[in-house]
Protein backbone atom coordinates (compact mmCIF):
# COMPACT_ATOMS: atom_id res chain seq x y z
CA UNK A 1 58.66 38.77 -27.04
CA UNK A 2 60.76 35.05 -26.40
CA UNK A 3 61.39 33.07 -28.79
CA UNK A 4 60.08 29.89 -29.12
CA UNK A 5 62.99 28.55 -30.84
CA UNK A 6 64.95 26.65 -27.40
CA UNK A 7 62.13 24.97 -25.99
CA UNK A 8 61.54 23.78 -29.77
CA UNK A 9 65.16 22.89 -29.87
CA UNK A 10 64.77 21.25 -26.42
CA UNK A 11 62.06 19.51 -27.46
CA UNK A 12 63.92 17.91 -30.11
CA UNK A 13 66.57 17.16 -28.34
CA UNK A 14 64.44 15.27 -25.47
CA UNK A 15 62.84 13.11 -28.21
CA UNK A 16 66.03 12.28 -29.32
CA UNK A 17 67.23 10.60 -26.44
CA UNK A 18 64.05 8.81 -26.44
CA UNK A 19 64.07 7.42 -29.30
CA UNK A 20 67.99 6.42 -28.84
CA UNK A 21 67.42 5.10 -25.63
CA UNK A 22 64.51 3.06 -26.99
CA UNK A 23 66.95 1.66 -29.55
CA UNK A 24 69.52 0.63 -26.99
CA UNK A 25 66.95 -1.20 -24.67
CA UNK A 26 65.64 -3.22 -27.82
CA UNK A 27 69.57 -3.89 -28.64
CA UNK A 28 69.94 -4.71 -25.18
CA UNK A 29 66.48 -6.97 -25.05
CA UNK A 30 68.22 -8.63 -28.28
CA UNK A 31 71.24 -9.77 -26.98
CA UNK A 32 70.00 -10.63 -24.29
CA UNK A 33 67.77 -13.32 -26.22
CA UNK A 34 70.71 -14.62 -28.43
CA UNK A 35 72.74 -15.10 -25.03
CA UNK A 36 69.82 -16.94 -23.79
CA UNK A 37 69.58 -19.34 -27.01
CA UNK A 38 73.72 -20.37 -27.02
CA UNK A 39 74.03 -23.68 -25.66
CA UNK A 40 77.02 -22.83 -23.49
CA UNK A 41 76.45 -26.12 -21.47
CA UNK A 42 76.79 -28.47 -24.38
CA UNK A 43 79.59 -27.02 -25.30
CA UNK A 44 81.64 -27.04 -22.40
CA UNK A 45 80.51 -30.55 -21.59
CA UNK A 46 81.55 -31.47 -24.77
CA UNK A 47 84.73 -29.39 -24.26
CA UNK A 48 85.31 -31.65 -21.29
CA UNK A 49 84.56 -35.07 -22.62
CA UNK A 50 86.83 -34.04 -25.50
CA UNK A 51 90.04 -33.08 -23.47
CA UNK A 52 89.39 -36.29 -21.60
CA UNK A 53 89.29 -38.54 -24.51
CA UNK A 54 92.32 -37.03 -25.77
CA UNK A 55 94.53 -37.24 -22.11
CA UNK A 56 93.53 -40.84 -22.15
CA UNK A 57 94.75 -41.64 -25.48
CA UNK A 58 97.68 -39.78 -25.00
CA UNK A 59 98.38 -41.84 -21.43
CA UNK A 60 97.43 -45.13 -23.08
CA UNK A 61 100.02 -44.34 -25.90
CA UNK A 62 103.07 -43.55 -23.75
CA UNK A 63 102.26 -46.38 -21.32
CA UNK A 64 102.65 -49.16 -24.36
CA UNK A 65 106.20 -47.20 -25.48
CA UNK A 66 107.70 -47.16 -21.71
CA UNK A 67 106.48 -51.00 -21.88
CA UNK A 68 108.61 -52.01 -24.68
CA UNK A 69 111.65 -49.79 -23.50
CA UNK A 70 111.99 -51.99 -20.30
């Protein structure tokens, strides 16, 4: 007689990987919604304005020193 035992045990194992790759596709779907909801755009224009703001204070600064040097 066969034993039932390795298609049991390969039934387990096949519902295993399912249910993991289940998991990972609703980890994956999750990320991909927080990725979705940074505002990456903002940012970098405020990044941008920022660094800007900062070079042209910088400039204005040294100009007015190289003025009174002369």
């Amino acid at each position: 007689m066969s034993d039932p035992a390795p298609e049991e045990r390969q039934n387990e194992i096949m519902a295993a990987v399912k249910e993991v790759e289940a998991r990972s596709e609703g980890a994956l779907d999750a990320a991909r919604q927080r990725v979705k909801s940074w505002p990456l755009a903002k940012i970098g224009l405020g990044v941008g304005i920022g660094s800007a703001a900062i070079a042209g204070a910088v400039l204005f600064a040294s100009r007015g020193k190289s003025d009174k040097a002369r």
